[in-house]
C-alpha atoms as a PDB file:
ATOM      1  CA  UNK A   1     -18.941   1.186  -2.178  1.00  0.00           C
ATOM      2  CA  UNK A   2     -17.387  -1.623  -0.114  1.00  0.00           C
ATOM      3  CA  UNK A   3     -14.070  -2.206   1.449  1.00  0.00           C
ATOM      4  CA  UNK A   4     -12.201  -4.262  -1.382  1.00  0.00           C
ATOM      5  CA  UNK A   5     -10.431  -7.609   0.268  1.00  0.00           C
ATOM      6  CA  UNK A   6      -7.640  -8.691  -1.913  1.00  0.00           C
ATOM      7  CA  UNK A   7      -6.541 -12.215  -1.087  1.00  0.00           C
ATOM      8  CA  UNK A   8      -3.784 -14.360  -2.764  1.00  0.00           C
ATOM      9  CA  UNK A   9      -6.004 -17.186  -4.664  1.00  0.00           C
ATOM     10  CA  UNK A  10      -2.764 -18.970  -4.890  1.00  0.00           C
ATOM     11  CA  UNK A  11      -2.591 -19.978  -1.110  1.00  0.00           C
ATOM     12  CA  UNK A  12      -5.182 -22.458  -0.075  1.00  0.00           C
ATOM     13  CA  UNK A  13      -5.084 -20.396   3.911  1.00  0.00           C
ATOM     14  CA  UNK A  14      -5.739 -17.379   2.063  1.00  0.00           C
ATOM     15  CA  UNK A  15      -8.567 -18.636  -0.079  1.00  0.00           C
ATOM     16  CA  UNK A  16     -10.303 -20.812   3.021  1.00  0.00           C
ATOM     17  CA  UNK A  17     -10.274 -17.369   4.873  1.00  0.00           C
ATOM     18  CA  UNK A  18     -11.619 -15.446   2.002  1.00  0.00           C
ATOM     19  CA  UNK A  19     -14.513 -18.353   1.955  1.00  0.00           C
ATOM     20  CA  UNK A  20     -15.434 -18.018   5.595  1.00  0.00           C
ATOM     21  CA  UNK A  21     -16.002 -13.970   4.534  1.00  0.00           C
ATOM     22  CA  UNK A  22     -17.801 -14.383   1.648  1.00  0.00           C
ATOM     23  CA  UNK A  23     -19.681 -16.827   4.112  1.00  0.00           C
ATOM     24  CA  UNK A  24     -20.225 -13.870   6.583  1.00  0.00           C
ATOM     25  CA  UNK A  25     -18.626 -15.795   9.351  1.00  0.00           C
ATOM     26  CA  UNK A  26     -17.963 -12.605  10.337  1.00  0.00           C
ATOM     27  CA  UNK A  27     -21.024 -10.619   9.116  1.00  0.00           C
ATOM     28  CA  UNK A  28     -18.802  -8.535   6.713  1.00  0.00           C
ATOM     29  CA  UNK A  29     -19.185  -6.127   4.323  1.00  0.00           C
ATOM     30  CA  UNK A  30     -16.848  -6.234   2.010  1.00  0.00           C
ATOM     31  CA  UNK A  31     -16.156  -7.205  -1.299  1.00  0.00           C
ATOM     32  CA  UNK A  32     -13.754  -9.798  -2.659  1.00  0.00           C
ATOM     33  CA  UNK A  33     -11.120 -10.294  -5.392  1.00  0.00           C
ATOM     34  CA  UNK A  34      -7.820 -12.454  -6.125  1.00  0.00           C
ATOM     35  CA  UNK A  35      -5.092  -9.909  -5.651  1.00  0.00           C
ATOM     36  CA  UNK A  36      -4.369 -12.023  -9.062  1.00  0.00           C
ATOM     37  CA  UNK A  37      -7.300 -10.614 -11.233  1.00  0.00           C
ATOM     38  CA  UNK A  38      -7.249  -7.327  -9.563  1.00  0.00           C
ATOM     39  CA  UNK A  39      -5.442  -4.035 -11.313  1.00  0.00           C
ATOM     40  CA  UNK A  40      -3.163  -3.213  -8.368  1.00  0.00           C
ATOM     41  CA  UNK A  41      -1.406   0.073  -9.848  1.00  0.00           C
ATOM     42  CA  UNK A  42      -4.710   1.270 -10.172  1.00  0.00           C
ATOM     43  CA  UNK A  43      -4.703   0.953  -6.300  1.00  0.00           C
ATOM     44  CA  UNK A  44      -0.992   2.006  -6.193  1.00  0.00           C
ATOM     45  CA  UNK A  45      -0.143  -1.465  -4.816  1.00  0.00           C
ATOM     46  CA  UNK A  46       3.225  -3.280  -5.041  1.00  0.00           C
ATOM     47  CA  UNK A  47       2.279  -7.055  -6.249  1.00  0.00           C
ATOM     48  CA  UNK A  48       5.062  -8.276  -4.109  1.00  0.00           C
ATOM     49  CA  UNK A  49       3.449  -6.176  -1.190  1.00  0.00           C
ATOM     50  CA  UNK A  50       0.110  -7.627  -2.285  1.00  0.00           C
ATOM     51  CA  UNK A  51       1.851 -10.926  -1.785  1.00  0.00           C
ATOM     52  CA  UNK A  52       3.276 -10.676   1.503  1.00  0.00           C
ATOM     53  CA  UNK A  53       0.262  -8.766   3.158  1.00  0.00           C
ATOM     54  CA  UNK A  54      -3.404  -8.664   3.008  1.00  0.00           C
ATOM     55  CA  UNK A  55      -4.716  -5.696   1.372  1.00  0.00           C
ATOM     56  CA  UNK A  56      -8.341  -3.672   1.458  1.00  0.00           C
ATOM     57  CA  UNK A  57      -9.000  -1.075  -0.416  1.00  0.00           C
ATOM     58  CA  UNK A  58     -11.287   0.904   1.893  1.00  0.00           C
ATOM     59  CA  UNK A  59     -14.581   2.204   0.375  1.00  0.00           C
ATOM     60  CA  UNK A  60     -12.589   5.993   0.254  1.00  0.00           C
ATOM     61  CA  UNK A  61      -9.811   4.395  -1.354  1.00  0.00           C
ATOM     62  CA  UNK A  62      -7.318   4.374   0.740  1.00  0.00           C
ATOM     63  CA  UNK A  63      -5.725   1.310   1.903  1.00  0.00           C
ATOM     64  CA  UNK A  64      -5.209  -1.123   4.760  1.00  0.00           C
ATOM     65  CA  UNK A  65      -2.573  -3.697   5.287  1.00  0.00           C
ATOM     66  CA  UNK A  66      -1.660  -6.037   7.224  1.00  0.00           C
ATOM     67  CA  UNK A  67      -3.053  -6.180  10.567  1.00  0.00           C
ATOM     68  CA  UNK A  68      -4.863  -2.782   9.832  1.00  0.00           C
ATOM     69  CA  UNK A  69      -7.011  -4.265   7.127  1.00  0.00           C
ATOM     70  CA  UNK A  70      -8.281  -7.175   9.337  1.00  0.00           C
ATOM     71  CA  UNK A  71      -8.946  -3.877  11.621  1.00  0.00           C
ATOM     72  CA  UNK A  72     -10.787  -2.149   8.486  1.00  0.00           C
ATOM     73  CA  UNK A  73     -12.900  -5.911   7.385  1.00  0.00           C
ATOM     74  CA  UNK A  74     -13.807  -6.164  11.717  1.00  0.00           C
ATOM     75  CA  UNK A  75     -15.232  -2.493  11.413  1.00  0.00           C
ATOM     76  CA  UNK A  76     -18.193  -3.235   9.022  1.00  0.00           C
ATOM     77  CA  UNK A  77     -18.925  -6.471  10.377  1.00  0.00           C
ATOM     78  CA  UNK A  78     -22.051  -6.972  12.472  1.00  0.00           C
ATOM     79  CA  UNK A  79     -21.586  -8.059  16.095  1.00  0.00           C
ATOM     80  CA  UNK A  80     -18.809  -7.796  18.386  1.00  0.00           C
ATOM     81  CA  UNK A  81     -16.511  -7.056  15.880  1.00  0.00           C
ATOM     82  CA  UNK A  82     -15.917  -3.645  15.512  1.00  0.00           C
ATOM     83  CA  UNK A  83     -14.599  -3.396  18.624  1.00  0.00           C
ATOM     84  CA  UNK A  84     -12.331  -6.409  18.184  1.00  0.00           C
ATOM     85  CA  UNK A  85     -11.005  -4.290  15.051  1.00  0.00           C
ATOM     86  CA  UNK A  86     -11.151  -1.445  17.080  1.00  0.00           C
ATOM     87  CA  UNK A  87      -8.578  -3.101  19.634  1.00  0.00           C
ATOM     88  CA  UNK A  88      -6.309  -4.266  16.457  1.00  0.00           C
ATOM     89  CA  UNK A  89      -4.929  -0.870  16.158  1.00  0.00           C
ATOM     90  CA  UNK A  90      -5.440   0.428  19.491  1.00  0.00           C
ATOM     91  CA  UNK A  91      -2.348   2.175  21.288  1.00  0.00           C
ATOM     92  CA  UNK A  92      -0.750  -0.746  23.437  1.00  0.00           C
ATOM     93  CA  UNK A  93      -2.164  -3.513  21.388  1.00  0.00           C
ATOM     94  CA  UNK A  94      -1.558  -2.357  17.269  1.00  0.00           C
ATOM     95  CA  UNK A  95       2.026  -3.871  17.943  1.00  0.00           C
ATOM     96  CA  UNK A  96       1.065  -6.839  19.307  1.00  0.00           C
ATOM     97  CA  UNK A  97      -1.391  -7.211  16.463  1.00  0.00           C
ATOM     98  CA  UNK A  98       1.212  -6.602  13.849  1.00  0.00           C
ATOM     99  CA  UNK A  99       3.561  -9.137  15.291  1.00  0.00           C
ATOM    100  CA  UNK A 100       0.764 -11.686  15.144  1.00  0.00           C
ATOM    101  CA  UNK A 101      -0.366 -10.911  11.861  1.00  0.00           C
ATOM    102  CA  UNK A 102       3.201 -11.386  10.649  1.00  0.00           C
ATOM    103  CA  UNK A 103       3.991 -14.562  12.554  1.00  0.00           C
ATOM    104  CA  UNK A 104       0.606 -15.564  10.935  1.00  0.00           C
ATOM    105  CA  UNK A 105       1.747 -14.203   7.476  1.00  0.00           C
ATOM    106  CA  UNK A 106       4.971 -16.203   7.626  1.00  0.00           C
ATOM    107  CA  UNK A 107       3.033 -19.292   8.769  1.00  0.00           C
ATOM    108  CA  UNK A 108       0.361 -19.327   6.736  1.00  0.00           C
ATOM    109  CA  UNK A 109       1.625 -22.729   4.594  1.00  0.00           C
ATOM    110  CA  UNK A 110       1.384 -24.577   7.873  1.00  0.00           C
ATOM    111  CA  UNK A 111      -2.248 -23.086   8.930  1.00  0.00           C
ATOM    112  CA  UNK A 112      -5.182 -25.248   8.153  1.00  0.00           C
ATOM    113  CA  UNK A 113      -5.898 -24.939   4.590  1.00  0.00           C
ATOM    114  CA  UNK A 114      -2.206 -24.019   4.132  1.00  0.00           C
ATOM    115  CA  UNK A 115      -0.173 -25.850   1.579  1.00  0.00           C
ATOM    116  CA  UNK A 116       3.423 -26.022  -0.129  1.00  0.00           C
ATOM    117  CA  UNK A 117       2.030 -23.471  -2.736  1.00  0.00           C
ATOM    118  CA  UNK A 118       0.788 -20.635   0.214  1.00  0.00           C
ATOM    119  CA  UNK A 119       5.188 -19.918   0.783  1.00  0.00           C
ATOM    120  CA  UNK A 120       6.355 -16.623  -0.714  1.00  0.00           C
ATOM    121  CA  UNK A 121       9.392 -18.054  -1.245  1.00  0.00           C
ATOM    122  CA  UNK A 122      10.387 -17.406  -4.652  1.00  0.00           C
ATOM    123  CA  UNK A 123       6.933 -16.616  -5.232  1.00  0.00           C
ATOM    124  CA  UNK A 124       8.432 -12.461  -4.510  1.00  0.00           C
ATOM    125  CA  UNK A 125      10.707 -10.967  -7.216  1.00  0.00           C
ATOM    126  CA  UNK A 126      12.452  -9.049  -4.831  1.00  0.00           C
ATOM    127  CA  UNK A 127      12.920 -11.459  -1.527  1.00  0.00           C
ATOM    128  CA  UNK A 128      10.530 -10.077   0.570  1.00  0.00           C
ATOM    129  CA  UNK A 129       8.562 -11.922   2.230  1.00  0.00           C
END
């Protein structure tokens, strides 16, 4: 089994980042579904949470988010990139990682391929974002 991407298919960022996986920019190994059309109790994830953060379901089952699952999608790509995901959640650099991956999060309707429809607002039921 591969490491399960879920991506929100309503942001055009989102979606133009799933498309450069699926076109192994990266050389990666995983698999990828619409956090829309996937069952995410049956992963025990929070649809708001799926909204705010990338998730993987790793190939054991347990998940990633975040920063950490750009770490888990870098590990079983070909290359370089292990060790770039390797250095995502290294001691001294995971926080700087997370902050990025937030400010990137937040952003992510102003990235290329972003649009008016890639904002959580209002999109979350409970205000998270």
């Amino acid at each position: 089994m591969r490491p399960l991407v879920l991506y929100d298919a309503d942001c055009g960022f989102c979606t133009r980042t799933a498309e450069l996986l699926r076109k192994a920019w990266f050389g990666s190994r995983v698999d990828l579904q619409p956090l829309q059309t996937a069952d995410l109790a049956a992963h025990g994830i929070d649809p708001d949470d799926a909204l705010a953060q990338m998730h993987v379901v790793r190939a054991d089952g347990t998940l990633a988010i975040g920063h950490e699952a750009w770490a888990a999608i870098l590990h079983v790509s070909r290359g370089p990139w292990p060790l770039v995901g390797a250095a995502l959640t290294a001691p001294g650099l995971s926080w700087l990682s997370s902050r990025f991956y937030d400010w990137v999060a937040g952003n992510r309707g102003r990235l290329p391929g972003g649009t008016g429809a890639c904002s959580l607002e209002g999109r979350v039921s409970q205000g998270r974002a």
